[in-house]
N, C-alpha and C. Protein backbone atom coordinates (compact mmCIF):
# COMPACT_ATOMS: atom_id res chain seq x y z
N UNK A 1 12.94 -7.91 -8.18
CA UNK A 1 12.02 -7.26 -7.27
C UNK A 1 10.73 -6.92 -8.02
N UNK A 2 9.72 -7.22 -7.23
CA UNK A 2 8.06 -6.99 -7.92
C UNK A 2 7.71 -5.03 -7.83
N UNK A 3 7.61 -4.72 -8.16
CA UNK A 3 6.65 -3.34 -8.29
C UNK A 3 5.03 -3.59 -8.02
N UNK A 4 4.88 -2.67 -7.31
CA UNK A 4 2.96 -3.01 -6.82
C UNK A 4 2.83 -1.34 -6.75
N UNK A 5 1.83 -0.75 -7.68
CA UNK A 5 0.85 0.42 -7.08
C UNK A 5 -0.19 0.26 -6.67
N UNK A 6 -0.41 0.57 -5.51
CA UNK A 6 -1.83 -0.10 -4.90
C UNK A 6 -2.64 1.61 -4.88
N UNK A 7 -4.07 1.38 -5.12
CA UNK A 7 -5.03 2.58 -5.31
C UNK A 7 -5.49 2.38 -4.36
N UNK A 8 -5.31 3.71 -3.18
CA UNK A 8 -6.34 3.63 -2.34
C UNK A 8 -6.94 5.00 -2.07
N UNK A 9 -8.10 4.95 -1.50
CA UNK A 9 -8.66 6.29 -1.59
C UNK A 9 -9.13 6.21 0.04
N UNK A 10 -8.82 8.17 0.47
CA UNK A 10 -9.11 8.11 1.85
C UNK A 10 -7.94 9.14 2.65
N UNK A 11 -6.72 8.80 2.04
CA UNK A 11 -5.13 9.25 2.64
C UNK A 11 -5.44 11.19 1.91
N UNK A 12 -5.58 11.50 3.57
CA UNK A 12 -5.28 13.03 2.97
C UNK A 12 -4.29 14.02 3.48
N UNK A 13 -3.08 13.23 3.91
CA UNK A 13 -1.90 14.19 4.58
C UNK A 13 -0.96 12.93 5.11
N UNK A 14 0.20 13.61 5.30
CA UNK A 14 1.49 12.79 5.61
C UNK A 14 1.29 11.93 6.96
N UNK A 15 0.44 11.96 7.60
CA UNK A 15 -0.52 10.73 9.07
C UNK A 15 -0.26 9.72 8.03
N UNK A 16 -1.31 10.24 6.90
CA UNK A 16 -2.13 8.78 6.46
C UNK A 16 -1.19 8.16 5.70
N UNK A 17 -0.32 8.76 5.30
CA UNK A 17 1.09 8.07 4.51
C UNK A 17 1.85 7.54 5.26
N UNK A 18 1.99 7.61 6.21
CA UNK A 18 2.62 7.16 7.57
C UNK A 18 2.08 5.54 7.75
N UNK A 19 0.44 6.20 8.21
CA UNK A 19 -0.08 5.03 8.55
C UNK A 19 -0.06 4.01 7.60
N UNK A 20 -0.26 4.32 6.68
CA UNK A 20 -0.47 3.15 5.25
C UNK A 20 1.01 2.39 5.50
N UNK A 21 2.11 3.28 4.98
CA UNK A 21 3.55 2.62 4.77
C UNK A 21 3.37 2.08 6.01
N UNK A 22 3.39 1.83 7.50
CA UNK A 22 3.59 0.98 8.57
C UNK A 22 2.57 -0.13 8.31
N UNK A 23 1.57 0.26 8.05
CA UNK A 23 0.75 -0.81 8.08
C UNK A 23 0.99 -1.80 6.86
N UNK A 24 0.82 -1.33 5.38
CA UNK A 24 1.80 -2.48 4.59
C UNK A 24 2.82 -3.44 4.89
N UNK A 25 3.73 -2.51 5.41
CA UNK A 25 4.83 -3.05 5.42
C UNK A 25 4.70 -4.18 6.80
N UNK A 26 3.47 -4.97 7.26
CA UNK A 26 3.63 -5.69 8.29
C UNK A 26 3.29 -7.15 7.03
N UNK A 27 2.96 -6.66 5.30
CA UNK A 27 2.74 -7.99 5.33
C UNK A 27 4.82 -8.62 4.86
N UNK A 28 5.57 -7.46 4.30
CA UNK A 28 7.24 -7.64 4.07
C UNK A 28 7.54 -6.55 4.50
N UNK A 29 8.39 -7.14 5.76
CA UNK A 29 8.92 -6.42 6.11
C UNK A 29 10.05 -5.31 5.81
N UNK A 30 10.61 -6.21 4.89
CA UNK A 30 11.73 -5.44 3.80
C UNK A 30 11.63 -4.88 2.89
N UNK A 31 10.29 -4.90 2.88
CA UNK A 31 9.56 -4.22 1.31
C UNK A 31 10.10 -2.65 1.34
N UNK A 32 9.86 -1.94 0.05
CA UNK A 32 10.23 -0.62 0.17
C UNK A 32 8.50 0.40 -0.19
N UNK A 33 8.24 1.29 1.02
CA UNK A 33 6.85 1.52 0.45
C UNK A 33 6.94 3.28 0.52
N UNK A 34 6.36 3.88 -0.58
CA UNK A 34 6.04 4.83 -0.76
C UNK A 34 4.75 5.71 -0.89
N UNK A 35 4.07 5.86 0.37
CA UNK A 35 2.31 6.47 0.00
C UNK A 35 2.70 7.75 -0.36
N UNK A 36 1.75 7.94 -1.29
CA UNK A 36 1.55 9.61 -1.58
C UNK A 36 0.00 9.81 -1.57
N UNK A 37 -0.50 10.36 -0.69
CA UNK A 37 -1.88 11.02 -0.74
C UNK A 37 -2.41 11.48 -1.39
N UNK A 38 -1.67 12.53 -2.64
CA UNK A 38 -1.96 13.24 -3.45
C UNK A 38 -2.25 12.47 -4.78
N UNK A 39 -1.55 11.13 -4.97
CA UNK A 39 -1.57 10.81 -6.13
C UNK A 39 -2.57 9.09 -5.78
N UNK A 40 -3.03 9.47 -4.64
CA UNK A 40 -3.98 7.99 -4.35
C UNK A 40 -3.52 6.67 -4.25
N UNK A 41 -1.94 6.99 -3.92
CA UNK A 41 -1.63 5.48 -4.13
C UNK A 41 -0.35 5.48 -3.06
N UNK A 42 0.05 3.64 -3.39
CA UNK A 42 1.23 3.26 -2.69
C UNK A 42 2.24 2.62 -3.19
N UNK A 43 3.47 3.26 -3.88
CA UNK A 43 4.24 2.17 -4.70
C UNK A 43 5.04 1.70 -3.41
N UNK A 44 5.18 -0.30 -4.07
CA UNK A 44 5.84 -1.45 -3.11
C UNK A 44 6.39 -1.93 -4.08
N UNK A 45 7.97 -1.73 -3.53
CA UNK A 45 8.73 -2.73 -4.49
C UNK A 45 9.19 -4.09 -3.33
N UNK A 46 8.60 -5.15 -3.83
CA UNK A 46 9.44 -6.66 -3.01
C UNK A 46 9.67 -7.39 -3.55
N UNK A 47 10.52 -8.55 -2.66
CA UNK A 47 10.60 -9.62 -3.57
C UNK A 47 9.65 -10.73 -3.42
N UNK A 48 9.02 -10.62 -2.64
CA UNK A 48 8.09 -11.36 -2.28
C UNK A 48 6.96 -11.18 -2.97
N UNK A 49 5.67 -11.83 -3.64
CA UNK A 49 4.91 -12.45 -4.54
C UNK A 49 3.52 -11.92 -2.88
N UNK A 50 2.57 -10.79 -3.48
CA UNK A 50 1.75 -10.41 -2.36
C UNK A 50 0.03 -10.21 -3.36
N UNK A 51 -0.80 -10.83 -2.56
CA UNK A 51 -1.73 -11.03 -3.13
C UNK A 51 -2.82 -9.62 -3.48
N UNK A 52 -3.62 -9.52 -4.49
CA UNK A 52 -4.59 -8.46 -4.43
C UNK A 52 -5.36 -8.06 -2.83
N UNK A 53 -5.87 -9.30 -2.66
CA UNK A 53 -6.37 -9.63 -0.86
C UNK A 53 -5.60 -9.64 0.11
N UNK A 54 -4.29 -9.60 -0.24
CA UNK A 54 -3.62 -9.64 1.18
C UNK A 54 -3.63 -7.70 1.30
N UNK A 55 -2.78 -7.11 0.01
CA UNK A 55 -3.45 -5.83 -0.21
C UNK A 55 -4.54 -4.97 0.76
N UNK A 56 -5.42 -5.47 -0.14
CA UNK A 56 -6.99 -5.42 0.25
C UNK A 56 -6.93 -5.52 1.96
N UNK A 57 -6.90 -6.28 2.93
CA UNK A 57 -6.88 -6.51 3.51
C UNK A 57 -5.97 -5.76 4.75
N UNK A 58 -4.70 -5.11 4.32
CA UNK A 58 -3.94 -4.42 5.19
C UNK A 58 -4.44 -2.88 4.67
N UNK A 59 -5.15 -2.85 3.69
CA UNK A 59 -5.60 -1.16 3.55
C UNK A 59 -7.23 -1.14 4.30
N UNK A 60 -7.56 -2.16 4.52
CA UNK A 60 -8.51 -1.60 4.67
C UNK A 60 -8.82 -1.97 6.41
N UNK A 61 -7.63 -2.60 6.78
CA UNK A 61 -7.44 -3.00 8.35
C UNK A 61 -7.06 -1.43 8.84
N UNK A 62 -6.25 -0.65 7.66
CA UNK A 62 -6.15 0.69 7.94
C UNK A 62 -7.00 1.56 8.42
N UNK A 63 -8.28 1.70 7.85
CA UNK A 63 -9.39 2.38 7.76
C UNK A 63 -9.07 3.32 6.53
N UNK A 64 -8.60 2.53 5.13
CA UNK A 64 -8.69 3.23 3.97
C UNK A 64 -9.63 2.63 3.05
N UNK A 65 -10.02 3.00 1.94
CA UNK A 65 -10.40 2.31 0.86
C UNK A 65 -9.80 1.61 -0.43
N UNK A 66 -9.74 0.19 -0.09
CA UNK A 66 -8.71 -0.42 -1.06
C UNK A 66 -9.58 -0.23 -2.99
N UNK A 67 -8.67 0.27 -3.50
CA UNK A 67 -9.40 0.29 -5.10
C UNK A 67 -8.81 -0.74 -5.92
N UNK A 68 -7.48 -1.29 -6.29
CA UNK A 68 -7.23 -1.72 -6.80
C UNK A 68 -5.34 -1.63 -7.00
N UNK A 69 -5.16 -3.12 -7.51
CA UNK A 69 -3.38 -3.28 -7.33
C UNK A 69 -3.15 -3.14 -9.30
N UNK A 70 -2.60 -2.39 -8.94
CA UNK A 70 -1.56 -2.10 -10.45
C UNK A 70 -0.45 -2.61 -10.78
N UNK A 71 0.59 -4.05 -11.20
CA UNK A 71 1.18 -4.35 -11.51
C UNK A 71 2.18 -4.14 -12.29
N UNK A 72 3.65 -4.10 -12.10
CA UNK A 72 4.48 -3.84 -12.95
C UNK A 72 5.36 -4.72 -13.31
């Protein structure tokens, strides 16, 4: 399984953690996602191989600000 912390800035209460984890999780569905607001980010563990842009792209379809994917 891949590990992804994705940085996003914008999430300021358990909505926006909400919204983020649903909205990720439309690119794997099985993925496991954890937003925390407080700490600016979203850990995704999958097995699936997910791009910086695909990322990019579902945070900011959110109305968040995508910063950057952190790899593990």
């Amino acid at each position: 399984m891949k590990k992804y912390i994705v940085v996003i800035e914008g999430m300021s209460c358990s909505h926006c953690e909400n919204h983020i984890e649903n909205t990720l999780s439309s690119l794997d569905p099985k993925m496991k996602i954890k937003a925390s607001a407080k700490d600016k980010s979203a850990e995704i563990l999958s097995d699936k191989d997910i791009s910086d842009n695909e990322f990019k792209t579902a945070v900011e379809s959110a109305g968040y600000v995508f910063k950057e994917v952190l790899k593990r």
